[in-house]
N, C-alpha and C. Protein backbone atom coordinates (compact mmCIF):
# COMPACT_ATOMS: atom_id res chain seq x y z
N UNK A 1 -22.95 -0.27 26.44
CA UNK A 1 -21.51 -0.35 26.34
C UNK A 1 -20.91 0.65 27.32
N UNK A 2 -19.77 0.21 27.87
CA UNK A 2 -19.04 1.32 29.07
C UNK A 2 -18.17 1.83 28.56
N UNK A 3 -17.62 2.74 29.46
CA UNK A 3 -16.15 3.25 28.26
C UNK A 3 -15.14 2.82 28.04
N UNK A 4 -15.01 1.68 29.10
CA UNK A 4 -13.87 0.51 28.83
C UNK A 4 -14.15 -0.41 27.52
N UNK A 5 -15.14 -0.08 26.96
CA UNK A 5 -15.41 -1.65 26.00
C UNK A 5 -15.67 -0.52 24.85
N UNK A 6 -15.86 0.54 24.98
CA UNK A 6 -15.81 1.87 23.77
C UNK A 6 -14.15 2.27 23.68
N UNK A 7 -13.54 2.08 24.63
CA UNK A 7 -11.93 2.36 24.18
C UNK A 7 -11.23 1.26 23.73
N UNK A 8 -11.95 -0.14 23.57
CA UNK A 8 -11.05 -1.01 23.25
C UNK A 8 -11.45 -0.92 21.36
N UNK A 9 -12.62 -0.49 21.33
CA UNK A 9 -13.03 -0.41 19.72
C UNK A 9 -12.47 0.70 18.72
N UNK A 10 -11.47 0.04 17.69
CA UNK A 10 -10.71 0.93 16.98
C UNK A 10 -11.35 1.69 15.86
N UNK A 11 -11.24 2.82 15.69
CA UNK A 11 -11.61 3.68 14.74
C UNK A 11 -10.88 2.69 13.54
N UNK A 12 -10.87 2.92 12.29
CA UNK A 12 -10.51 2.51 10.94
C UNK A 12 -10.36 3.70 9.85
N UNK A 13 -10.17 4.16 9.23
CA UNK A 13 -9.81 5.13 7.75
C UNK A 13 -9.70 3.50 6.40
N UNK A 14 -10.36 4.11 5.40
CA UNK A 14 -9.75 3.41 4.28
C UNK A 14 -9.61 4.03 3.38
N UNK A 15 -8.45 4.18 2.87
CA UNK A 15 -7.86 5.47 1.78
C UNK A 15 -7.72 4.46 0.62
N UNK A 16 -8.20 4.58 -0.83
CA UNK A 16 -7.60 4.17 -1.99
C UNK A 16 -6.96 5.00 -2.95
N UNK A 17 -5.57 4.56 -2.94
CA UNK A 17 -4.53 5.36 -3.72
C UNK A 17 -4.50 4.40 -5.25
N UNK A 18 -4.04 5.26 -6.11
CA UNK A 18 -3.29 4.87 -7.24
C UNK A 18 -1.71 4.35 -7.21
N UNK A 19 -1.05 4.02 -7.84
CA UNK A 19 0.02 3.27 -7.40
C UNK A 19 0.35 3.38 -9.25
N UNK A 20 1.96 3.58 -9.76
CA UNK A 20 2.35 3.29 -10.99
C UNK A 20 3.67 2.46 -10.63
N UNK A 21 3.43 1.24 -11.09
CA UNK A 21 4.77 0.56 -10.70
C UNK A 21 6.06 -0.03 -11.78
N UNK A 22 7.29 0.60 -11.48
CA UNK A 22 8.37 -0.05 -12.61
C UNK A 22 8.79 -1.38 -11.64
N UNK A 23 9.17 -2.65 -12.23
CA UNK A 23 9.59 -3.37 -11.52
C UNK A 23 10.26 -4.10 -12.34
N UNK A 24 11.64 -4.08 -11.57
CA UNK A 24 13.02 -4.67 -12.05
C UNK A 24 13.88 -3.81 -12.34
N UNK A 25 13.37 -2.58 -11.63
CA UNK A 25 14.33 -1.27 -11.36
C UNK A 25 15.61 -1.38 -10.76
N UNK A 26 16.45 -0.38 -10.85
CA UNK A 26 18.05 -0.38 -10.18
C UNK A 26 17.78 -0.19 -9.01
N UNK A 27 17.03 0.91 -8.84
CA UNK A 27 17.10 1.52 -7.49
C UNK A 27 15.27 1.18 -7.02
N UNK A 28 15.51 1.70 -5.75
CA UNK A 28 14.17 1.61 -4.99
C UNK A 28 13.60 2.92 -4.65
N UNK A 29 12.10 3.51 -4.55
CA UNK A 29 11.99 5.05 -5.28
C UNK A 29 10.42 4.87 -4.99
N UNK A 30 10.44 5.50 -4.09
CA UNK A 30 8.54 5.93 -3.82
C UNK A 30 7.93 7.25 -4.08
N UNK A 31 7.57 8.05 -4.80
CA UNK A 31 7.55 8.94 -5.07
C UNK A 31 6.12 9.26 -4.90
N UNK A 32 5.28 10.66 -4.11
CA UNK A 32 4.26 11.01 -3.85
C UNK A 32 3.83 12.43 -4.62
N UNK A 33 2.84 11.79 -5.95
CA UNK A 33 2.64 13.09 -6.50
C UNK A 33 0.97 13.79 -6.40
N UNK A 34 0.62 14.58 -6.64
CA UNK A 34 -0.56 15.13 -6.41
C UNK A 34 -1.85 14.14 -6.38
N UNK A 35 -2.19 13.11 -7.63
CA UNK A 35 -2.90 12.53 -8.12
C UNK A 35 -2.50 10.70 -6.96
N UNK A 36 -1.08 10.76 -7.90
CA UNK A 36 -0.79 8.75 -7.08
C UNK A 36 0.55 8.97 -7.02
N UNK A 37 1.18 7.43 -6.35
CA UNK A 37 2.41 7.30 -6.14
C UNK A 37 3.26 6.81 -7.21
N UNK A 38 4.02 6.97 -7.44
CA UNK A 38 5.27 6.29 -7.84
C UNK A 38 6.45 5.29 -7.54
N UNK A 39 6.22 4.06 -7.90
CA UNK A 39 7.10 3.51 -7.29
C UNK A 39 7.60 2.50 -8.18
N UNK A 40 9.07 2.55 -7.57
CA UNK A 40 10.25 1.48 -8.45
C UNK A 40 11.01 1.12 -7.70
N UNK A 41 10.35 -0.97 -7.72
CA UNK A 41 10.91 -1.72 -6.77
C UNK A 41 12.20 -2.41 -7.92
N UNK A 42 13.10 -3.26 -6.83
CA UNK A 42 14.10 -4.34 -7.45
C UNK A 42 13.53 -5.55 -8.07
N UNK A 43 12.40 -6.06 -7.21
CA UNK A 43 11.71 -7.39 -7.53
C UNK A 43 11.25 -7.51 -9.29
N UNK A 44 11.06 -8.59 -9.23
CA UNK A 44 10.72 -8.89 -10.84
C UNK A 44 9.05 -8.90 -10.86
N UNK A 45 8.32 -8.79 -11.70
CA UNK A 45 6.99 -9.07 -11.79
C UNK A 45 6.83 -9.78 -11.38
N UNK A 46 7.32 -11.14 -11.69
CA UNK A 46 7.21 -12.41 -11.93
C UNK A 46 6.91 -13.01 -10.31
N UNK A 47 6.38 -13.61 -10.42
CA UNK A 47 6.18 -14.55 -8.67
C UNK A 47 5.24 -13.70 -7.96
N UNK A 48 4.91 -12.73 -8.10
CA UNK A 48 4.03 -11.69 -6.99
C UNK A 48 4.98 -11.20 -6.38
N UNK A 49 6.51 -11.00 -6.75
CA UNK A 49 7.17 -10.61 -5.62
C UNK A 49 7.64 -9.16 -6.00
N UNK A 50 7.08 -8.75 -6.98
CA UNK A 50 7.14 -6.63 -7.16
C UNK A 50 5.56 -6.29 -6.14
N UNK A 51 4.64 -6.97 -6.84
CA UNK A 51 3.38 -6.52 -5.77
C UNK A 51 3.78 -6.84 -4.12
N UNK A 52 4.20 -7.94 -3.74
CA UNK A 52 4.46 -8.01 -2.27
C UNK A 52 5.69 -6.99 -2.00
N UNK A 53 6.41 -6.37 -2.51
CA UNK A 53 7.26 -5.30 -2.09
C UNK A 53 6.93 -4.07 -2.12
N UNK A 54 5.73 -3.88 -2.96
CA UNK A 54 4.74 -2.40 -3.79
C UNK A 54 4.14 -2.46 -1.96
N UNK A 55 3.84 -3.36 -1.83
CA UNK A 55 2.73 -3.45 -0.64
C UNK A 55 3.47 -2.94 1.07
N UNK A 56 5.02 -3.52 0.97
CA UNK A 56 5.74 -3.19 1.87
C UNK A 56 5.82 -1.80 2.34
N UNK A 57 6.58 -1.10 0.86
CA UNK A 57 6.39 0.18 0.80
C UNK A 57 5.79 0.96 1.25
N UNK A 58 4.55 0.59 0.51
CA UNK A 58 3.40 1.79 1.46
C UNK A 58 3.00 1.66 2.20
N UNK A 59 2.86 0.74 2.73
CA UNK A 59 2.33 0.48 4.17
C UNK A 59 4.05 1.20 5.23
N UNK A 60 4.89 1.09 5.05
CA UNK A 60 6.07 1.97 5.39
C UNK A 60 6.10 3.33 5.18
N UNK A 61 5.52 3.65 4.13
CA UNK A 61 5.28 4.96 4.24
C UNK A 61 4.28 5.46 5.16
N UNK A 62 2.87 4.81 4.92
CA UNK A 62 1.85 5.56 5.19
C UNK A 62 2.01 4.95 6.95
N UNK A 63 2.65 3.86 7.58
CA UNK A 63 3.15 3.86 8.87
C UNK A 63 2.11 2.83 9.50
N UNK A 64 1.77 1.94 8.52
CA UNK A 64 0.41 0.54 9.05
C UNK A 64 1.49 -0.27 8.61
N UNK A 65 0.90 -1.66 8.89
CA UNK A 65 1.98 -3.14 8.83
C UNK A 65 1.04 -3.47 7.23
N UNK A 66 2.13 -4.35 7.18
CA UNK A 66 1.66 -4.59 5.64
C UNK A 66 0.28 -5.19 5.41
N UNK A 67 -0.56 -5.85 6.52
CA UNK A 67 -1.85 -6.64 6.37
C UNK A 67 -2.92 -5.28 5.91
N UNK A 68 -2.49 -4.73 6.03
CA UNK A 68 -3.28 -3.01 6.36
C UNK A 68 -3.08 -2.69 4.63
N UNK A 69 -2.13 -3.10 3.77
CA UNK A 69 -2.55 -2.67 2.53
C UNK A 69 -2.62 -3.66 1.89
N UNK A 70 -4.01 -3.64 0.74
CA UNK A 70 -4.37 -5.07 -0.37
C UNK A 70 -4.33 -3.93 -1.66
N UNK A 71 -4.05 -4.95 -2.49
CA UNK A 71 -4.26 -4.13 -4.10
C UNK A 71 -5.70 -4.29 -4.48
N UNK A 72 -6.32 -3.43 -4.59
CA UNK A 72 -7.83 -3.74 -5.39
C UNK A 72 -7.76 -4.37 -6.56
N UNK A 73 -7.09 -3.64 -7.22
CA UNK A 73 -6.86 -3.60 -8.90
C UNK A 73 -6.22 -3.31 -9.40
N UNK A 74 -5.97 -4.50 -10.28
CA UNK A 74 -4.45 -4.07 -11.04
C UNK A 74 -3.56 -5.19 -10.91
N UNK A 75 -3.69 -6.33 -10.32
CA UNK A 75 -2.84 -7.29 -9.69
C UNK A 75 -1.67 -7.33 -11.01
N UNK A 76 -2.34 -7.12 -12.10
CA UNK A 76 -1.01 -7.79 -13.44
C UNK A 76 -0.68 -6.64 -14.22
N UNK A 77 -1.38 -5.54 -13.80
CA UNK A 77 -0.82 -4.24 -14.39
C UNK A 77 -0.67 -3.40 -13.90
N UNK A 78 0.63 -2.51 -14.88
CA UNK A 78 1.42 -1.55 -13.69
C UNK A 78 1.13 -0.39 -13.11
N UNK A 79 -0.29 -0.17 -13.26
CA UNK A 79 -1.38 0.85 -12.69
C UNK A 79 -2.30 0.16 -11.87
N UNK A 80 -2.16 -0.01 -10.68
CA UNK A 80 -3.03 -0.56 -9.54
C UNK A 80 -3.47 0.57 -8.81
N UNK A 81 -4.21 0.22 -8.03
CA UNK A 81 -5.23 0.57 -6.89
C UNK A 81 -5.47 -0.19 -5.70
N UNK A 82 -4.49 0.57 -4.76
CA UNK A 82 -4.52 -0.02 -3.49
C UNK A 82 -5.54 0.76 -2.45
N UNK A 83 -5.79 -0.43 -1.37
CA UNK A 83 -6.84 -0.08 0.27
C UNK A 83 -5.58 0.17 1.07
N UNK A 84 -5.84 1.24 1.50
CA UNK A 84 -5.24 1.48 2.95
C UNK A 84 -5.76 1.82 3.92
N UNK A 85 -5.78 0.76 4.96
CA UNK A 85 -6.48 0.80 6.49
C UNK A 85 -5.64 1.29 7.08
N UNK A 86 -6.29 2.43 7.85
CA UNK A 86 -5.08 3.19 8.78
C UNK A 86 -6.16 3.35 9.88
N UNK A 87 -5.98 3.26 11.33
CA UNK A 87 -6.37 3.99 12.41
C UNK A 87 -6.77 5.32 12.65
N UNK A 88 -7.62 5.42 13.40
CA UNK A 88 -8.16 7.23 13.50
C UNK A 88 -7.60 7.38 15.03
């Protein structure tokens, strides 16, 4: 391999966070505490559309596009465990 075909190959990180989610909150609220995050979206449970906004979030925070975060676990309860792929 040359160093042209070694600089095109991306480093990767995969961080798994905790995540506590209210959803059907007033406000919108990401909160980073020692252990996991906190967060309270507008979306309803219902449809996948609090998890597809949970997912927005952090991937906004942590500064990757949203394909970059999946929920491991937890899809139906409000203690999940998300992957975050980030670049080195």
């Amino acid at each position: 391999m040359n160093r042209r075909q070694s600089s095109l190959i991306s480093k990767t990180h995969t961080r798994e966070i905790t995540v506590e989610v209210v959803a059907g909150a007033r406000n919108e609220r990401l909160r980073e505490y020692k252990d996991f995050f906190a967060v309270r979206v507008k979306e309803k449970a219902s449809g996948n559309y609090a998890n597809t906004r949970v997912r927005e979030l952090i991937a906004l925070h942590f500064g990757v596009p949203v394909t970059a975060v999946r929920i491991s676990r937890g899809h139906t309860s409000r203690r999940k465990i998300l992957s975050v792929t980030m670049r080195i």
